[in-house]
Protein backbone atom coordinates (compact mmCIF):
# COMPACT_ATOMS: atom_id res chain seq x y z
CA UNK A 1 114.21 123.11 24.18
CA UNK A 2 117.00 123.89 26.32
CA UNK A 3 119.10 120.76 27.47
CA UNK A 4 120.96 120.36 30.83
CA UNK A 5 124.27 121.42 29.58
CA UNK A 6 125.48 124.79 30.20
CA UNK A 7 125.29 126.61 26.36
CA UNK A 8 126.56 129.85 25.51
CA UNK A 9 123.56 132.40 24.12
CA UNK A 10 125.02 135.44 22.59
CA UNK A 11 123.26 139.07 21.74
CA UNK A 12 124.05 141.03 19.47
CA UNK A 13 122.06 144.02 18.80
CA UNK A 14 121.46 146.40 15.80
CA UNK A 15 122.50 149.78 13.78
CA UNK A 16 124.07 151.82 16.40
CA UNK A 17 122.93 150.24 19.10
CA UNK A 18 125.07 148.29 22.04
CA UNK A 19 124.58 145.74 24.65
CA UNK A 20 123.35 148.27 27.51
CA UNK A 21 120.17 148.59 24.90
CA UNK A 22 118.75 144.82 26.03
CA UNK A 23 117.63 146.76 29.05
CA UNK A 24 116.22 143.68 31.11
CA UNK A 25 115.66 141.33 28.65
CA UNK A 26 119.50 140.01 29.18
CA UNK A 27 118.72 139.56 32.52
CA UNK A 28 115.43 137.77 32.31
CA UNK A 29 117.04 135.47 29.39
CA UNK A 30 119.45 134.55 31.70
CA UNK A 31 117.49 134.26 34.69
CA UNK A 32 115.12 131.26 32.33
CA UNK A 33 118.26 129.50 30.81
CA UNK A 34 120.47 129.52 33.93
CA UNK A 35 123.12 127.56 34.32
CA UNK A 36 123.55 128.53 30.53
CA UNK A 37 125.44 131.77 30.25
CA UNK A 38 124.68 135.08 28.56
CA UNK A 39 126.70 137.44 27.10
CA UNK A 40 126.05 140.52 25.18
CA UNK A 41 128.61 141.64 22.60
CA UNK A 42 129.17 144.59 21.01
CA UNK A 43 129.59 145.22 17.11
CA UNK A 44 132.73 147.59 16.23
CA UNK A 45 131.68 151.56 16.61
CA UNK A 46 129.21 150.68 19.31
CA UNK A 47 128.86 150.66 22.74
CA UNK A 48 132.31 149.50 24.52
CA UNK A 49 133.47 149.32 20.89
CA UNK A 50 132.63 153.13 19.94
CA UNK A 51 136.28 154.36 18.89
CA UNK A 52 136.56 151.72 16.61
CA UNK A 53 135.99 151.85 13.00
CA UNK A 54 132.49 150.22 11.64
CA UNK A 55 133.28 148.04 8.84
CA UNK A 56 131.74 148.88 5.60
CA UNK A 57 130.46 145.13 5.13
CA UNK A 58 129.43 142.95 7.20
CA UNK A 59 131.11 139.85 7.23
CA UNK A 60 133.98 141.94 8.62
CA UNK A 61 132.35 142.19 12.36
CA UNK A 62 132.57 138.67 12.89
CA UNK A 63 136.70 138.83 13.93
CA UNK A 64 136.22 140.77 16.50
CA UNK A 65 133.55 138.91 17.95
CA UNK A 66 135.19 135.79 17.83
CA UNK A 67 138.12 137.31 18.94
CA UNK A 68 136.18 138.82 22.35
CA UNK A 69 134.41 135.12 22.60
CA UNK A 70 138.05 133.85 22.88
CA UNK A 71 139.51 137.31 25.23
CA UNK A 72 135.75 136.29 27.66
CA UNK A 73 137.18 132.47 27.48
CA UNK A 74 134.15 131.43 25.68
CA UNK A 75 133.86 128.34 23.98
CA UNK A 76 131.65 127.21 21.12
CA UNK A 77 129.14 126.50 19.82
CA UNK A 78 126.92 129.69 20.28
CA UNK A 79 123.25 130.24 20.39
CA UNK A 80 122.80 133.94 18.64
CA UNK A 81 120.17 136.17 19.16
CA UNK A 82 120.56 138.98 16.40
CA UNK A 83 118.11 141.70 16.24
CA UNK A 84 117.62 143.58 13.43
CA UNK A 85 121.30 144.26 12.06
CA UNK A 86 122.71 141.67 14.90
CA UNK A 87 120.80 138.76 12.91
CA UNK A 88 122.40 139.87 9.81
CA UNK A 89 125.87 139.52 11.16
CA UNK A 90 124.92 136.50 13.21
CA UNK A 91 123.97 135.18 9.81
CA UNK A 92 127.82 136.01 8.55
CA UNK A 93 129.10 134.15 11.34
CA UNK A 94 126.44 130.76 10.70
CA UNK A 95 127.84 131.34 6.79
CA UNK A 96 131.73 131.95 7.53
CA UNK A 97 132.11 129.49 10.46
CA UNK A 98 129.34 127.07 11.14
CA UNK A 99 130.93 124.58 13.44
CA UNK A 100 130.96 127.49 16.13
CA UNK A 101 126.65 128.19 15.76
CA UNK A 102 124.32 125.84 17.04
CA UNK A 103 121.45 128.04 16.66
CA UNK A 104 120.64 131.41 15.22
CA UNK A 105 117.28 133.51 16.26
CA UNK A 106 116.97 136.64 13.96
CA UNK A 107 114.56 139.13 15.39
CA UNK A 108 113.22 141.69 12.77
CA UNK A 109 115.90 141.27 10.23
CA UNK A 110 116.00 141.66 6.63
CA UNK A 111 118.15 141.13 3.27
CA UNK A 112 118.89 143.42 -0.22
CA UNK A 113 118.07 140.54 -2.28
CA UNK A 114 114.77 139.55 -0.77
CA UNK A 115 113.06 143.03 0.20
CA UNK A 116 112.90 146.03 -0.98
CA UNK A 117 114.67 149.22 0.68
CA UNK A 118 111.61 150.99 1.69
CA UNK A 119 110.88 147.83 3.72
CA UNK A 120 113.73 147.23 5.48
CA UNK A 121 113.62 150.54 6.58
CA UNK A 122 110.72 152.28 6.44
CA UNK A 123 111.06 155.72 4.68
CA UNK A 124 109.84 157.77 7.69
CA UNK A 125 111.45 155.92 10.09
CA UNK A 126 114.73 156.82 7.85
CA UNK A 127 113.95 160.47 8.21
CA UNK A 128 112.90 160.85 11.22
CA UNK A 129 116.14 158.95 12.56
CA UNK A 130 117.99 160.98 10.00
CA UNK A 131 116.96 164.19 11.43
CA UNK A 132 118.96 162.97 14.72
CA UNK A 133 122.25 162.44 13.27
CA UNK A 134 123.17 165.48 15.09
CA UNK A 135 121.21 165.82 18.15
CA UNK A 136 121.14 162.93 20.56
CA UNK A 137 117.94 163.46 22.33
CA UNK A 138 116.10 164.04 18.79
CA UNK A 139 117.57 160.32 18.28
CA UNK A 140 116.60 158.81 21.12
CA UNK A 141 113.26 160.03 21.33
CA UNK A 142 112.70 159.06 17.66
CA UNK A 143 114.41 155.68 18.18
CA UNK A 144 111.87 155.31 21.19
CA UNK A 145 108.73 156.10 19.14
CA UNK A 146 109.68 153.58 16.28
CA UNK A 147 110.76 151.11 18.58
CA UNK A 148 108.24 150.26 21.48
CA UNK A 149 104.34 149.62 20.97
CA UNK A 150 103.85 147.96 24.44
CA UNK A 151 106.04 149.89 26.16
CA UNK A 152 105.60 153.57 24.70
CA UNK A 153 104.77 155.36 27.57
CA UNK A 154 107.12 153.95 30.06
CA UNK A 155 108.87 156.67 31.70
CA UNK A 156 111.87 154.49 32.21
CA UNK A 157 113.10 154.25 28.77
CA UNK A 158 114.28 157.62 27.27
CA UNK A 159 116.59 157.90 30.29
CA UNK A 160 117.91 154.65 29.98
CA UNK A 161 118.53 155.50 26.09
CA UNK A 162 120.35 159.03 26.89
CA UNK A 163 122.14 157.72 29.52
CA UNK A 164 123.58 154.82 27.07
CA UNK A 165 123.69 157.68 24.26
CA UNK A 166 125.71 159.62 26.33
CA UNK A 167 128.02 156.91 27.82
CA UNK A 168 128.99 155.50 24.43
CA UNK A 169 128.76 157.92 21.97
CA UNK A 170 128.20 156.64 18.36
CA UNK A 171 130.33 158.80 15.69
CA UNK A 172 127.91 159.57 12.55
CA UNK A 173 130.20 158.33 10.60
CA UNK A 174 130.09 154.86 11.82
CA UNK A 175 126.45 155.10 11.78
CA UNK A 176 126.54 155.89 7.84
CA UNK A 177 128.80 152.90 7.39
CA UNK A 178 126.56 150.75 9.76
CA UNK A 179 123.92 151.95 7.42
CA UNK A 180 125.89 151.06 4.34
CA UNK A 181 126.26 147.89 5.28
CA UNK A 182 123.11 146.74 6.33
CA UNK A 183 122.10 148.45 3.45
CA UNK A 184 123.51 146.39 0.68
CA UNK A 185 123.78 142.92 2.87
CA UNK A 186 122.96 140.12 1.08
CA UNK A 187 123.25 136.32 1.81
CA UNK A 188 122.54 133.16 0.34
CA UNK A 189 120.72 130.17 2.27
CA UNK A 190 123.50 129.31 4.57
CA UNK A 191 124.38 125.44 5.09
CA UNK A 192 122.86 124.35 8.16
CA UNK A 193 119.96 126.73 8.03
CA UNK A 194 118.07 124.20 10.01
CA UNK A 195 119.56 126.00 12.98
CA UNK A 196 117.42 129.39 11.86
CA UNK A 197 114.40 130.64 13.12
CA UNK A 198 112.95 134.27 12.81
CA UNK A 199 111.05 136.00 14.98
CA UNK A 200 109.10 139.25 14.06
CA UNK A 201 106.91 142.15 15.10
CA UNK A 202 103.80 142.62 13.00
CA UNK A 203 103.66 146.42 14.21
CA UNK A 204 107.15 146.50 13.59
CA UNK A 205 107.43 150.58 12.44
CA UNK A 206 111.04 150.57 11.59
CA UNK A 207 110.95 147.23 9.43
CA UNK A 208 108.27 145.72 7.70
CA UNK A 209 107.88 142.71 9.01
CA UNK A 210 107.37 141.43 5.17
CA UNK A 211 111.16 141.24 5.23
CA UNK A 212 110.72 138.22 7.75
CA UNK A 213 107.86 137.17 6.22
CA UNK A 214 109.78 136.94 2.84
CA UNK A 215 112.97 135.48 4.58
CA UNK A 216 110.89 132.53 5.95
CA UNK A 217 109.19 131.56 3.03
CA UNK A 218 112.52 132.15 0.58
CA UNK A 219 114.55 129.82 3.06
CA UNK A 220 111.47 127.52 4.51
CA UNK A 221 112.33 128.88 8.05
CA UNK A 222 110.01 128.55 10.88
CA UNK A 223 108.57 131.99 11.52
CA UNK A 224 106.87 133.41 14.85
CA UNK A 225 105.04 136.51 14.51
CA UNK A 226 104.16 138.83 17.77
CA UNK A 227 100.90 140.59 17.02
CA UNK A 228 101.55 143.61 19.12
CA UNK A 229 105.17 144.55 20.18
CA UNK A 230 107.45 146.82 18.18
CA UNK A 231 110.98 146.41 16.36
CA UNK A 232 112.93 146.22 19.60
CA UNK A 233 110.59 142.93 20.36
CA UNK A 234 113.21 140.98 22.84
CA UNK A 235 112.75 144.93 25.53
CA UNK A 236 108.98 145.57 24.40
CA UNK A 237 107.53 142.19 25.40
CA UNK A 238 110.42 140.34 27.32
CA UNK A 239 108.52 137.19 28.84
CA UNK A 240 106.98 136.58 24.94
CA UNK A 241 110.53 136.07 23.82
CA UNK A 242 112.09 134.57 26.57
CA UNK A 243 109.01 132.15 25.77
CA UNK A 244 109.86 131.59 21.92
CA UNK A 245 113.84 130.92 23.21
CA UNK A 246 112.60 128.18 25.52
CA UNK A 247 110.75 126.72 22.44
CA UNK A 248 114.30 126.13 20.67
């Protein structure tokens, strides 16, 4: 669990998505761990970071992160919460500097070497967000569809998601090399992977959740599966992850 020192949690969302995307998850994270501190980052090409270049791998969003920790005057070590493509890059930063990560949560994640394509993304989910390269509200509504179970017919969503679309514009081009990336990320077992845990969505309909499944048993991580919420788990079923958290 939590201890009574202040700690640093950091989010870090997925494939062209940004920090405005934790909708009111950030906010009821922070409201459980307070005096602890939460800050949501943004990976290059998204969100505050849309006019910069995506890197083709990886490993290469970890500098600017670390580089905004220091600009925000914050000090390690980090709890990360990485969903989807934000585990994968919180797993970089366990790998590349692990004195600065106490604790990693990846949230419907994946790797190449462990699962196959057409489970880390699942082939109509690929179309269909394929289709809205081009056309923003084609995206978002698509996005919306594959990515909330519980909350699917809240009204307040596909605003929220044009608004943010709309705000912070992601160039398809950084989306491709977003894609790219997660595409071909691979990883071995990181020292310290002690500090891992998954969580997953068993109705995930973007990911399979066999690519958590597979992680935790490859790496003997501990593994908590939500029964009902979609791939954007921490904004479909807030107080069931803000439970798991506590857990840590």
């Amino acid at each position: 669990g939590t201890n009574s020192m202040a700690e640093t949690y950091i989010l870090l969302r997925g494939l062209g998505r940004e920090s405005g995307h934790w909708l009111e998850f950030a906010g009821a994270l922070a409201d459980a761990v307070a005096p602890s501190a939460v800050h949501c980052l943004d990976l290059p090409g998204n969100g505050s970071r849309c006019r910069d270049k995506s890197p083709c791998v990886l490993d290469n969003c970890v500098a600017p992160l670390r580089r905004e920790c220091q600009e925000r005057g914050l000090a390690p070590p980090y709890r990360i919460i990485g969903l989807s493509m934000g585990g994968m890059v919180g797993l970089c930063w366990l790998r590349l500097y692990p004195d600065e990560i106490c604790d990693l949560v990846m949230v419907n994640s994946s790797l190449a070497s462990l699962s196959p394509f057409y489970h880390r993304m699942k082939p109509g989910a690929f179309f269909r967000l394929l289709a809205g390269l081009f056309s923003i509200r084609q995206r978002e509504r698509a996005v919306k569809k594959l990515s909330f179970n519980l909350r699917r017919h809240d009204p307040t969503i596909l605003p929220a998601l044009l608004d943010i679309a709309q705000r912070h514009p992601v160039k398809a081009g950084n989306l491709l090399r977003q894609l790219y990336a997660a595409s071909r990320f691979r990883c071995d077992l990181p020292l310290h992977s002690e500090r891992i845990c998954l969580l997953a969505s068993r109705r995930d309909r973007l990911v399979d959740v066999r690519c958590s499944q597979a992680l935790a048993m490859h790496w003997q991580l501990p593994i908590c599966i939500h029964d009902a919420a979609g791939h954007d788990l921490p904004v479909d079923d807030p107080a069931w992850t803000v439970a798991q958290l506590l857990l840590r």
